[in-house]
C-alpha atoms as a PDB file:
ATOM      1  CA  UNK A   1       8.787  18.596  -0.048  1.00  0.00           C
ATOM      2  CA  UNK A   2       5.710  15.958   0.154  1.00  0.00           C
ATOM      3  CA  UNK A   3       6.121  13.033   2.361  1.00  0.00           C
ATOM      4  CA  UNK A   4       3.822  10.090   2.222  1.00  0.00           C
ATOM      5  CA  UNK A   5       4.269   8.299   5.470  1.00  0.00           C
ATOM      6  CA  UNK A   6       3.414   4.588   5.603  1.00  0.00           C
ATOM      7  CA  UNK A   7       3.476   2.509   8.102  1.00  0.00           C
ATOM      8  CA  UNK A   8       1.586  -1.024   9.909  1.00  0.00           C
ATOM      9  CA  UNK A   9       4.177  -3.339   8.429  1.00  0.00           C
ATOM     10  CA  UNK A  10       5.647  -5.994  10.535  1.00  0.00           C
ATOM     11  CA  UNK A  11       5.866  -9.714  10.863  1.00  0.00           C
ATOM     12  CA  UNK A  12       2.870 -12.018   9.799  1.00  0.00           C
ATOM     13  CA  UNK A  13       2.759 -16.083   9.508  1.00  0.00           C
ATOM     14  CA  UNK A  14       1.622 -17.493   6.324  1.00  0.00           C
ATOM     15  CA  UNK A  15      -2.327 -16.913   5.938  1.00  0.00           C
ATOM     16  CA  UNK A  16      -2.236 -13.692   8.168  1.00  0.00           C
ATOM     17  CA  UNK A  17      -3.648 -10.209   7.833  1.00  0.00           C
ATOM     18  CA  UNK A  18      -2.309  -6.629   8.172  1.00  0.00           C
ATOM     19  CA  UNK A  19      -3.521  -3.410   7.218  1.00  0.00           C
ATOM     20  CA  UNK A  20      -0.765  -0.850   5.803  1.00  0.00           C
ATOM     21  CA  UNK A  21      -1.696   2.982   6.255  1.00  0.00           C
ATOM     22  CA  UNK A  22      -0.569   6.059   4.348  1.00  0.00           C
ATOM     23  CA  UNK A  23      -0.741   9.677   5.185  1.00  0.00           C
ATOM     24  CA  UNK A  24       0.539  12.690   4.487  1.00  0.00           C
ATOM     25  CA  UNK A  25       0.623  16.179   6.190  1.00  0.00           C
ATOM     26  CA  UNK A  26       0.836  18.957   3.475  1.00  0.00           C
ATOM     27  CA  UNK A  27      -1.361  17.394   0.659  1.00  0.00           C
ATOM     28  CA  UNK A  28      -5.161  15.867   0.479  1.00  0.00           C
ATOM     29  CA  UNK A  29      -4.563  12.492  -0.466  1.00  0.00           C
ATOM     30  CA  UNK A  30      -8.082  13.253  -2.001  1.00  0.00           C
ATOM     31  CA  UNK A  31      -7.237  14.764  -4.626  1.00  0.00           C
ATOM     32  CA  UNK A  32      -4.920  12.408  -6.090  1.00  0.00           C
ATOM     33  CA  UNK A  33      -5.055   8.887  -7.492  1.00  0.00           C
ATOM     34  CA  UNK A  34      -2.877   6.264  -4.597  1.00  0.00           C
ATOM     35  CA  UNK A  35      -1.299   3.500  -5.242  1.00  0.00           C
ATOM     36  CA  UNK A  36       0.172   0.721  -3.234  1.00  0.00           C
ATOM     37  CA  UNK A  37       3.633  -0.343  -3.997  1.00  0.00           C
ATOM     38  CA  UNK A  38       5.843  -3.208  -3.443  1.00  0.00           C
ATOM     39  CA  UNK A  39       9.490  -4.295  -3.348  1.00  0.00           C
ATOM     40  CA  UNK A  40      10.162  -7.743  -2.558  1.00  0.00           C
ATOM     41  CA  UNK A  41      14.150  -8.535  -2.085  1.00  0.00           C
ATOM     42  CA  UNK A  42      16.138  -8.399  -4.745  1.00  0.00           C
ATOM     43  CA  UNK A  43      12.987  -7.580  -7.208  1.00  0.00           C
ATOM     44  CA  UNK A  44      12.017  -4.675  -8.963  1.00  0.00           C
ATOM     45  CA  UNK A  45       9.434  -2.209  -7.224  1.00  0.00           C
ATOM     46  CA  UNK A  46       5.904  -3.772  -8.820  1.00  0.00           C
ATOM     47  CA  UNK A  47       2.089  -2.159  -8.553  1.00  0.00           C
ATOM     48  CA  UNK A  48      -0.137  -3.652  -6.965  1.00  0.00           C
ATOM     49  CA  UNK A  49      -3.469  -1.431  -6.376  1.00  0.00           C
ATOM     50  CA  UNK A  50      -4.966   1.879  -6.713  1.00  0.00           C
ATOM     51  CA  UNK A  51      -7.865   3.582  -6.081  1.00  0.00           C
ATOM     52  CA  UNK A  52      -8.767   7.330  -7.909  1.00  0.00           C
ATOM     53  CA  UNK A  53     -10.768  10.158  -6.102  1.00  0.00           C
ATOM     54  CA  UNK A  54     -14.073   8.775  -6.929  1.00  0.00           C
ATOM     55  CA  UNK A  55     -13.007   5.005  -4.866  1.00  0.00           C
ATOM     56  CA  UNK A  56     -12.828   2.843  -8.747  1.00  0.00           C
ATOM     57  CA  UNK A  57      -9.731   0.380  -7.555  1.00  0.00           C
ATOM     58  CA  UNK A  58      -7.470  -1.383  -9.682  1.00  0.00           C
ATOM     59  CA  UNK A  59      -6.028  -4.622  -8.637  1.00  0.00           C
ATOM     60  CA  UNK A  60      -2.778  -6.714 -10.279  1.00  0.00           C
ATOM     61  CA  UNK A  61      -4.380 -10.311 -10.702  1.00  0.00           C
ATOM     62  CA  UNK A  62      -1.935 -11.944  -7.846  1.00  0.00           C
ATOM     63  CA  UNK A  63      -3.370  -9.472  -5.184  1.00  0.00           C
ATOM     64  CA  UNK A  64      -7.318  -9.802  -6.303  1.00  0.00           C
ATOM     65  CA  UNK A  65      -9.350 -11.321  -3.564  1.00  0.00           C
ATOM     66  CA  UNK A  66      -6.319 -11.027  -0.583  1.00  0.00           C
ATOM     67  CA  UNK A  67      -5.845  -6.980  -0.906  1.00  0.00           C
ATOM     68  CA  UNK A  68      -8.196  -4.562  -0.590  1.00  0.00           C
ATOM     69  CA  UNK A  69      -7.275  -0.550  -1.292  1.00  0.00           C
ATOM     70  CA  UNK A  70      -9.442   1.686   0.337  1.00  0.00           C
ATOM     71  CA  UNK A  71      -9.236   5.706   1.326  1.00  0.00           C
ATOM     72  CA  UNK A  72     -10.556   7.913   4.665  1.00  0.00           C
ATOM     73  CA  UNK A  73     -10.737  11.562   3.133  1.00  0.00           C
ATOM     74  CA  UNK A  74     -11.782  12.539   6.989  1.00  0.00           C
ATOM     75  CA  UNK A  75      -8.438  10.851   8.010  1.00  0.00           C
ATOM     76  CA  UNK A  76      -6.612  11.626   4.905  1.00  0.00           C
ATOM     77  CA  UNK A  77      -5.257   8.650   5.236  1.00  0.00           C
ATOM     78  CA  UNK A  78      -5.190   5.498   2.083  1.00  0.00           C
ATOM     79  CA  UNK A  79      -5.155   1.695   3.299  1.00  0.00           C
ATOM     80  CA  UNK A  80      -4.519  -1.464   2.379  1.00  0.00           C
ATOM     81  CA  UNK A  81      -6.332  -4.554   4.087  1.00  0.00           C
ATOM     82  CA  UNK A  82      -3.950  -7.722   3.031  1.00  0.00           C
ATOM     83  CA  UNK A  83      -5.494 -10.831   3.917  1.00  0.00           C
ATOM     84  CA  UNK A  84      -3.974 -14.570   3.193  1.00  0.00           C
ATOM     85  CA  UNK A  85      -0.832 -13.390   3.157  1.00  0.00           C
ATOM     86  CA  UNK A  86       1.701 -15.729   1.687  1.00  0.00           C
ATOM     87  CA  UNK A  87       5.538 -15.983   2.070  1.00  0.00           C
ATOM     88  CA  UNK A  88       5.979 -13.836  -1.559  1.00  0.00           C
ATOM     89  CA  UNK A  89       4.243 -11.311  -0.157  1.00  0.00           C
ATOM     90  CA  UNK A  90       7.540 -10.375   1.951  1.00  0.00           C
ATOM     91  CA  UNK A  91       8.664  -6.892   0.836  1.00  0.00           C
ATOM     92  CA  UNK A  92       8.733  -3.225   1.465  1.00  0.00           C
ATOM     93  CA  UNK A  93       5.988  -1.752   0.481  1.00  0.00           C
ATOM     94  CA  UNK A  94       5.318   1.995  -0.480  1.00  0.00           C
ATOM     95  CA  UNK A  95       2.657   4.665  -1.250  1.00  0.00           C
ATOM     96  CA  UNK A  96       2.188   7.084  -4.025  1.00  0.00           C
ATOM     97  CA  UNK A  97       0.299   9.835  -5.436  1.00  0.00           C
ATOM     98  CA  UNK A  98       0.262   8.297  -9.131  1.00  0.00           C
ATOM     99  CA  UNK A  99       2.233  10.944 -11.190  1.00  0.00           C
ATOM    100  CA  UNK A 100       3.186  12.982  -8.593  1.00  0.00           C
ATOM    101  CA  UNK A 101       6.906  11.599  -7.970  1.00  0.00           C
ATOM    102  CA  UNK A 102       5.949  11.475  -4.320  1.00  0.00           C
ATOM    103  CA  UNK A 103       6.534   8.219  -2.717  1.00  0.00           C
ATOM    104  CA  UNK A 104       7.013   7.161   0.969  1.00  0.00           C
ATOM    105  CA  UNK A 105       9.909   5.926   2.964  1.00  0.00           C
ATOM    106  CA  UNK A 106       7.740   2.299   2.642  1.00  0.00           C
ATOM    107  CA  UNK A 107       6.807  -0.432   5.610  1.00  0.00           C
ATOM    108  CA  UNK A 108       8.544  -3.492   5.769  1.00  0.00           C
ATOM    109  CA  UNK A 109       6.422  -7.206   5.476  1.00  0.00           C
ATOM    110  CA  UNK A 110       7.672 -10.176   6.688  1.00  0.00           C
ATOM    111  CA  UNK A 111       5.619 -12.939   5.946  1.00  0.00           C
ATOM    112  CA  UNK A 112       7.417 -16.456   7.621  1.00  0.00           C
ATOM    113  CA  UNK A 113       6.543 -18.938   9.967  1.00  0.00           C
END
């Protein structure tokens, strides 16, 4: 079974940065196009980025500007830069290899004074 492993989530104060990483062991992220996740409480999970194999990103309006997707093939690894961060930008956020049904275990934002 592919696991996407996020992590770099944590508490932030309004107008804040943090970059969220996501790896995986037995696939080349490569290959695939990512996306970055999000669940804030008591919400539905909503898309917010992705980037395909050739680096052409897609952003949802609210994140444009603040969040930047990018991808290390070297480190397999995808990010995601958030910067400005702003209390409704609390939630778990998660990984995925678009139509692959592989998601991660997500990382947890807090953003609150």
């Amino acid at each position: 079974q592919v696991q996407l492993v996020e992590s770099g989530g944590g508490l932030v104060q309004p107008g804040g940065s943090l970059t969220l990483s996501c790896t995986a062991s037995e696939i080349r992220l490569r290959s695939y196009v990512m996306a970055w996740y999000r669940q804030a409480p008591g919400k539905e999970r909503e898309f917010l980025t992705s980037i395909t194999p050739g680096t052409g990103t897609n952003y949802r309006d609210f994140v444009k500007g603040r969040f930047t997707i990018s991808r290390d093939d070297a480190k397999n690894t995808v990010f995601l830069q958030m910067n400005n961060l702003e209390s409704d930008d609390t939630g778990v956020y998660f990984c995925t290899a678009v139509r692959s049904g592989w998601w991660g275990q997500g990382t947890r934002v807090t953003v609150s004074r």
